[in-house]
N, C-alpha and C. Protein backbone atom coordinates (compact mmCIF):
# COMPACT_ATOMS: atom_id res chain seq x y z
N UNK A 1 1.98 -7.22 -29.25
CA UNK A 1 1.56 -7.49 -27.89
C UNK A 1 0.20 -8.18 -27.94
N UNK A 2 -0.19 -9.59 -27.26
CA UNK A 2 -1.25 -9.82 -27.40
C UNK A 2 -2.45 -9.30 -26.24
N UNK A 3 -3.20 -9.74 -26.37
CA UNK A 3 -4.60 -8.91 -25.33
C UNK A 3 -4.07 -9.05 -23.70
N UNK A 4 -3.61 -10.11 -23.05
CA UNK A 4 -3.52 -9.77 -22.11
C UNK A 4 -2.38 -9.02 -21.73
N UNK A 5 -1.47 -9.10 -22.47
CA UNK A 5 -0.08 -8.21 -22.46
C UNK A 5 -0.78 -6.47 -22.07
N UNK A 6 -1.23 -7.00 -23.01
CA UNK A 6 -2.03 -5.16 -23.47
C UNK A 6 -3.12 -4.69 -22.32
N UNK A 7 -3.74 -5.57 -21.92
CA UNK A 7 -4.67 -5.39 -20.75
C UNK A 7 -3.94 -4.64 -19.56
N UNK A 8 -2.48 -5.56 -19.40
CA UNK A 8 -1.82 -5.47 -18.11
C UNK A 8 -0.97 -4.28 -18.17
N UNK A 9 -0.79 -4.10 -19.49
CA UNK A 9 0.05 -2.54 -19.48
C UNK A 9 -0.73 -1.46 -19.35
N UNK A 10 -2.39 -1.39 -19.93
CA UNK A 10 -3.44 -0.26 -19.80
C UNK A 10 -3.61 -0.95 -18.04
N UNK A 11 -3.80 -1.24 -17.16
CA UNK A 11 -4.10 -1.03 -15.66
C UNK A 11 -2.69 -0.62 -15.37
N UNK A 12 -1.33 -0.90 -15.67
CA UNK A 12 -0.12 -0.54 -15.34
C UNK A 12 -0.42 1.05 -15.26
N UNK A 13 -0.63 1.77 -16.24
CA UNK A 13 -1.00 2.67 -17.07
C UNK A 13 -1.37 3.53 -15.86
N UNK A 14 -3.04 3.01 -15.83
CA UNK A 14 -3.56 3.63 -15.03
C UNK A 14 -3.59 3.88 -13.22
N UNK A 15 -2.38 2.84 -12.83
CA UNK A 15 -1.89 2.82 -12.02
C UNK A 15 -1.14 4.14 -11.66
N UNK A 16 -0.75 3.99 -12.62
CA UNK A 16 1.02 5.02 -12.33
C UNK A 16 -0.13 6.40 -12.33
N UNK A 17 -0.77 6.58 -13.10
CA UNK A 17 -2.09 8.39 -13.38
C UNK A 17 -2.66 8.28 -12.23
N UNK A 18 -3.41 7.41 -11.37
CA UNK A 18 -3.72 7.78 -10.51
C UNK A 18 -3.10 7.84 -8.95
N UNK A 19 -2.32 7.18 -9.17
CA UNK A 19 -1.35 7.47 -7.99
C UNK A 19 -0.51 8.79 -8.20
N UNK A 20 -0.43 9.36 -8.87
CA UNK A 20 0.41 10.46 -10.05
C UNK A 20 -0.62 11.42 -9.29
N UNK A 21 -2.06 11.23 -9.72
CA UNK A 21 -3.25 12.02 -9.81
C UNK A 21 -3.82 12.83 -8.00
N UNK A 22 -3.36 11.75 -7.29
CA UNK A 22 -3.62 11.47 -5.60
C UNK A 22 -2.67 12.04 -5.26
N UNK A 23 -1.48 12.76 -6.00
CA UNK A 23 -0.34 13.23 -5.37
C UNK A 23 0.43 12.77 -4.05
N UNK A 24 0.59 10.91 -4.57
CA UNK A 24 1.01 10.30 -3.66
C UNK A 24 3.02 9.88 -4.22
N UNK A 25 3.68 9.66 -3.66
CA UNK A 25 4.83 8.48 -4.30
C UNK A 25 4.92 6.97 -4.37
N UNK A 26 5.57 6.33 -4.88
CA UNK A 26 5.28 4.66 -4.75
C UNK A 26 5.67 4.71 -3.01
N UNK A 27 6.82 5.61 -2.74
CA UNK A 27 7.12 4.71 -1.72
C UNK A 27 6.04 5.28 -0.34
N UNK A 28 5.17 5.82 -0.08
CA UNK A 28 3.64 6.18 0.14
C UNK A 28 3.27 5.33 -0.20
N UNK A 29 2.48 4.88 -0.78
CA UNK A 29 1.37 3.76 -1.49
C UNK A 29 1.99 2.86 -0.54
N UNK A 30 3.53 2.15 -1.06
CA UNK A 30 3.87 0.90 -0.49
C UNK A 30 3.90 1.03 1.06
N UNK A 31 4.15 1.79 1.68
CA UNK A 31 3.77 2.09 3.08
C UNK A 31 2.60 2.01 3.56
N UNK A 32 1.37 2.61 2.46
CA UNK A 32 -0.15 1.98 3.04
C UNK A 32 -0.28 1.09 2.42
N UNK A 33 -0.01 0.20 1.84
CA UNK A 33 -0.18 -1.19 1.49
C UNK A 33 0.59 -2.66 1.82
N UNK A 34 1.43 -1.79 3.11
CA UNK A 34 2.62 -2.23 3.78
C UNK A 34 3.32 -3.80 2.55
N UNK A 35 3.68 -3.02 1.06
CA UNK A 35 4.45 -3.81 0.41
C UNK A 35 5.72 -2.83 0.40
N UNK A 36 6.69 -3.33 -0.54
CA UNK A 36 7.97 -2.52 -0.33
C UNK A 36 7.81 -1.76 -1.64
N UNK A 37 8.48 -0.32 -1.85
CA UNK A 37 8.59 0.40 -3.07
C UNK A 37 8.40 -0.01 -4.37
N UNK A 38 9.52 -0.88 -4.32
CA UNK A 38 9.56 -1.40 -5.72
C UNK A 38 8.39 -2.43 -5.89
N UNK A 39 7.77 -2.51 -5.23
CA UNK A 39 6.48 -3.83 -5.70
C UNK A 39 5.82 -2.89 -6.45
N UNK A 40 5.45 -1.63 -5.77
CA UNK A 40 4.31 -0.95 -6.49
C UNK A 40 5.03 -0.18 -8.04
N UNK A 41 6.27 -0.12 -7.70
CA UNK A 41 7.25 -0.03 -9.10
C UNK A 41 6.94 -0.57 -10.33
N UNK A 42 7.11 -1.67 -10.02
CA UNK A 42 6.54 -3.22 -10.81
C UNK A 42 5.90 -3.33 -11.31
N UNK A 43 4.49 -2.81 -10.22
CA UNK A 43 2.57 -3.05 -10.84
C UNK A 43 2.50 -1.77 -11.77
N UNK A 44 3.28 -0.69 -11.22
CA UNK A 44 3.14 0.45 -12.91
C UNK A 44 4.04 0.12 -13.78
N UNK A 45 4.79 -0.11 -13.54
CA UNK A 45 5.80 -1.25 -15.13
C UNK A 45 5.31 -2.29 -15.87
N UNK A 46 3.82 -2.56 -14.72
CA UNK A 46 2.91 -4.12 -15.35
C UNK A 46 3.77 -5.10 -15.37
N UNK A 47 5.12 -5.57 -14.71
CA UNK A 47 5.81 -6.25 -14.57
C UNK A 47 5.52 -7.36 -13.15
N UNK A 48 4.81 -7.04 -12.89
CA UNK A 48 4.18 -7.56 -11.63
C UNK A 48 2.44 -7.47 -11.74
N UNK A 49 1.94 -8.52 -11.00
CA UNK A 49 0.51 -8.60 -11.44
C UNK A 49 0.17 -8.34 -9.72
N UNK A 50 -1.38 -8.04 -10.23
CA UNK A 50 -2.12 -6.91 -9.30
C UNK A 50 -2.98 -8.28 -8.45
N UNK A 51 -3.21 -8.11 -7.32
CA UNK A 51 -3.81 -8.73 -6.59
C UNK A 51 -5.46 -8.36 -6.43
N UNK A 52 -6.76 -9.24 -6.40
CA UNK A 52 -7.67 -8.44 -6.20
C UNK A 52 -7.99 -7.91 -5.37
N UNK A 53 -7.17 -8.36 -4.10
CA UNK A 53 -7.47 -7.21 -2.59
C UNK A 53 -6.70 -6.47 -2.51
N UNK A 54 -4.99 -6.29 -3.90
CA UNK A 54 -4.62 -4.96 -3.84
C UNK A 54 -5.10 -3.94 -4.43
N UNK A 55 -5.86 -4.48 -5.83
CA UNK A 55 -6.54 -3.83 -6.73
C UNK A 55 -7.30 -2.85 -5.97
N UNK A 56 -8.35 -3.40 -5.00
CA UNK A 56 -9.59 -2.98 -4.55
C UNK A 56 -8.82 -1.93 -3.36
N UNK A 57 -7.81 -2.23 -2.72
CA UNK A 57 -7.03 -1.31 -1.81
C UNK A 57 -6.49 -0.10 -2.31
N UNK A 58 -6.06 -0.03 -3.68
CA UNK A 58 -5.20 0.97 -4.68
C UNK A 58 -6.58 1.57 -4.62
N UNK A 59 -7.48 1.10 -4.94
CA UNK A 59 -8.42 1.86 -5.88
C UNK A 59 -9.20 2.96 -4.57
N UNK A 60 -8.84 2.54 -3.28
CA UNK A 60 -9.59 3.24 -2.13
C UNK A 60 -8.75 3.88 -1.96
N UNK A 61 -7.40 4.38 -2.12
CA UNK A 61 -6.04 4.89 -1.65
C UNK A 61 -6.68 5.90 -2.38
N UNK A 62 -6.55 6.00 -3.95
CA UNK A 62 -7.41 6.95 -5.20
C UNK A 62 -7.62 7.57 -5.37
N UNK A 63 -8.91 6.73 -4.86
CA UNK A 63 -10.66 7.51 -4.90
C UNK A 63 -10.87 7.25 -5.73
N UNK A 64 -10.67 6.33 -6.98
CA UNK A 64 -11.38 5.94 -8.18
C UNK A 64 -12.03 4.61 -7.85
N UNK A 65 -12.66 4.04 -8.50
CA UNK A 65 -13.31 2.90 -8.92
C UNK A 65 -12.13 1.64 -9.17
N UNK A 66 -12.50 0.08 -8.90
CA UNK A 66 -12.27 -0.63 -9.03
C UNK A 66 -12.01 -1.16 -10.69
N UNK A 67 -13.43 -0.79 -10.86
CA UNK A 67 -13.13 -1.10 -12.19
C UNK A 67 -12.59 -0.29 -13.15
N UNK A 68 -12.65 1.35 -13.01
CA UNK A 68 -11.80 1.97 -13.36
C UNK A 68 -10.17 1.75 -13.97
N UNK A 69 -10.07 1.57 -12.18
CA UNK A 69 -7.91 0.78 -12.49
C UNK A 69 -8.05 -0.25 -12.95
N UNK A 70 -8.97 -0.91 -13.31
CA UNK A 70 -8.81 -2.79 -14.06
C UNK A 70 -9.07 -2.58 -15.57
N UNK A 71 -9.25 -1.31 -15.95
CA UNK A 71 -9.94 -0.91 -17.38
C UNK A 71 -11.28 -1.79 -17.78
N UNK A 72 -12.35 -1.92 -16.32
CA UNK A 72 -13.57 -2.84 -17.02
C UNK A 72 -14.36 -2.27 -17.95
N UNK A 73 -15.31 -2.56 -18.59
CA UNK A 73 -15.46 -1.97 -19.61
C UNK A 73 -15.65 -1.94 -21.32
N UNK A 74 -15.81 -1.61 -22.13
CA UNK A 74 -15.63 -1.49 -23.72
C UNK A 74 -14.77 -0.23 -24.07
N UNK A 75 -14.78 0.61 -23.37
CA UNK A 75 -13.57 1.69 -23.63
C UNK A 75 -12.24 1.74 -23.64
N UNK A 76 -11.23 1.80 -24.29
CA UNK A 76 -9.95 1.11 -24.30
C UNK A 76 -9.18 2.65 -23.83
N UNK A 77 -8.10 2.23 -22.30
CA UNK A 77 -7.97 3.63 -21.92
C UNK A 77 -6.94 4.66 -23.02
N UNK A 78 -7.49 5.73 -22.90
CA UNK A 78 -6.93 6.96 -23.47
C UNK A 78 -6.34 8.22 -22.83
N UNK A 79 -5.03 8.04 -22.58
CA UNK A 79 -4.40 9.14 -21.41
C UNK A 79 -4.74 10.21 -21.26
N UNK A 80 -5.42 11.18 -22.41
CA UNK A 80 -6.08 11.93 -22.25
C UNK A 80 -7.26 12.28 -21.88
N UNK A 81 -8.31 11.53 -21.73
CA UNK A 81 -9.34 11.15 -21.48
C UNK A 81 -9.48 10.65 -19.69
N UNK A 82 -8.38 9.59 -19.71
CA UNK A 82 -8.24 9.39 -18.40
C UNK A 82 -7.97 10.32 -17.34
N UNK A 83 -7.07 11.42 -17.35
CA UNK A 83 -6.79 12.52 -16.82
C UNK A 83 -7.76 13.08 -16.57
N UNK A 84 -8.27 13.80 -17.71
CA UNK A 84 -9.81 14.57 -17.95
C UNK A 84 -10.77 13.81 -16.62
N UNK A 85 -10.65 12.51 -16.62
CA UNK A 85 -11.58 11.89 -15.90
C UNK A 85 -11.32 12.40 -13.89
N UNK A 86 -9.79 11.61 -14.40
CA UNK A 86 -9.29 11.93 -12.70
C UNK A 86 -9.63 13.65 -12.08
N UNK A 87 -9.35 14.36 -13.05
CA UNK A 87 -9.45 15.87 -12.63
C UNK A 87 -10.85 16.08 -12.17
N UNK A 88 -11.86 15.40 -12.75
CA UNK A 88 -12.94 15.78 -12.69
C UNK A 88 -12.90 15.13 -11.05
N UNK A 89 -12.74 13.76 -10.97
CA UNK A 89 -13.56 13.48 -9.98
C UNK A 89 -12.58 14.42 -8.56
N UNK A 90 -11.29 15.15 -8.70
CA UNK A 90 -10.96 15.66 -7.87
C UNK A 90 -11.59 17.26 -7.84
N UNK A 91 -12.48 17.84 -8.98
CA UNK A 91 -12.99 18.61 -8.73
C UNK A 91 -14.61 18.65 -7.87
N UNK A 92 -14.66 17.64 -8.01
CA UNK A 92 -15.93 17.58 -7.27
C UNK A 92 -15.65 17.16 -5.59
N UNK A 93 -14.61 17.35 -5.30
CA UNK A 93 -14.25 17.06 -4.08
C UNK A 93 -13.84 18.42 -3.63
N UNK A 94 -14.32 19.52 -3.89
CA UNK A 94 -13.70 20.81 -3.72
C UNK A 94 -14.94 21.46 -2.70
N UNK A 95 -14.83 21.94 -2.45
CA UNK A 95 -15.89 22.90 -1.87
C UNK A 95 -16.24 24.06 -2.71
N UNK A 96 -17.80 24.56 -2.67
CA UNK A 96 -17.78 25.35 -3.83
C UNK A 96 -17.12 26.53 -4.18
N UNK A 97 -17.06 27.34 -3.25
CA UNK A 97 -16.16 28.14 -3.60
C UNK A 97 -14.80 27.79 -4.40
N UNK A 98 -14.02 26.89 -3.97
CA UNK A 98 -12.81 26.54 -4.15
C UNK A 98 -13.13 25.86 -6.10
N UNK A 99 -14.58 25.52 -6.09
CA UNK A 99 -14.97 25.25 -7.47
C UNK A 99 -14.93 26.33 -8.20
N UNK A 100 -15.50 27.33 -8.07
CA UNK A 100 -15.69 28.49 -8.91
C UNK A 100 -14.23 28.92 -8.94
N UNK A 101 -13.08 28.87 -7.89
CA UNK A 101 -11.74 29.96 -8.91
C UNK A 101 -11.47 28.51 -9.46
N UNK A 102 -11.35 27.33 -9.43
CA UNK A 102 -11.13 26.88 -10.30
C UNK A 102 -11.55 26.84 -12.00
N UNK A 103 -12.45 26.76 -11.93
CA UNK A 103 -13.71 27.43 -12.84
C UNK A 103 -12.99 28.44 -13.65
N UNK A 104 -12.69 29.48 -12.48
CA UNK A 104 -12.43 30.67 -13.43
C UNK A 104 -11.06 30.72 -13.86
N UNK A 105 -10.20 29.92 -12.70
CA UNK A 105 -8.36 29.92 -13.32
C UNK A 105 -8.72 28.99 -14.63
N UNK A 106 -9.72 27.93 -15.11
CA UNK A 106 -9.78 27.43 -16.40
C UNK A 106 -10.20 28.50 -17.56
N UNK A 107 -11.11 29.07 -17.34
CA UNK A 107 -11.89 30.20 -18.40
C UNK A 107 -10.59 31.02 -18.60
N UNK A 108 -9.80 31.92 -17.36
CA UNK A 108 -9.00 32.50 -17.79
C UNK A 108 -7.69 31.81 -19.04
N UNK A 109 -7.27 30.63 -18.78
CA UNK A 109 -6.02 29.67 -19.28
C UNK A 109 -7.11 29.49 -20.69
N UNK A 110 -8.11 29.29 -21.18
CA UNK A 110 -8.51 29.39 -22.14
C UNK A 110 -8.53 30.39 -22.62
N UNK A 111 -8.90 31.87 -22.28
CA UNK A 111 -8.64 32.97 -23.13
C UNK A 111 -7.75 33.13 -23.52
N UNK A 112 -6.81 33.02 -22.68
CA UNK A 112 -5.27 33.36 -23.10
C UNK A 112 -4.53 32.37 -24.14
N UNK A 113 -5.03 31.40 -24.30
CA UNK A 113 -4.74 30.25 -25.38
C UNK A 113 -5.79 31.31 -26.80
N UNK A 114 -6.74 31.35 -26.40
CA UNK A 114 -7.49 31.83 -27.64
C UNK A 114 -6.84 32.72 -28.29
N UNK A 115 -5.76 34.09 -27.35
CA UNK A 115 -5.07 34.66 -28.17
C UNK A 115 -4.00 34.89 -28.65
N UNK A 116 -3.88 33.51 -28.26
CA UNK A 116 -2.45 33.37 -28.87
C UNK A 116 -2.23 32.80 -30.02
């Protein structure tokens, strides 16, 4: 695959995680982006190329960054990493309370890994 192949499949990528992440469906998205299902099908298949006023529209649907979903940058995306990322920025959208049992439903899911 050469670089832009590869470019267009890492925003494909990150398409599909954060729409995944927003606990939205394509056919949602394509309703606020008044395109049809399968377009937004497409743009996570990377079979279809991204517009920069859809780009910038996806990315407000989100809540991530522009450049985020475009992979700008020197970091080449890493699904694990990316996740890690999305979770975070939906934890800071919590209210605090609602932070701390999160907090603690993590500490707990780690002990219980520790003894196992």
């Amino acid at each position: 695959m050469n670089a832009p192949d590869e470019r267009k499949a890492d925003i494909a990528t990150r398409l599909a995680l954060a729409r995944k992440q927003a606990g939205l469906t394509q056919g949602q998205v394509a309703e606020m982006m008044n395109l049809s299902r399968p377009s937004i099908s497409e743009m996570e298949a990377g079979r279809r190329n991204v517009t920069a006023p859809e780009l910038a529209k996806l990315a407000e649907i989100y809540g991530v960054s522009v450049g985020w979903l475009s992979c700008a940058g020197a970091e080449k995306p890493d699904a694990s990493r990316d996740r890690v990322q999305l979770a975070a920025r939906q934890l800071g959208k919590l209210k605090p309370g609602d932070f701390d049992k999160v907090i603690n439903l993590l500490e707990a899911l780690r002990d219980e890994g520790e003894k196992k």
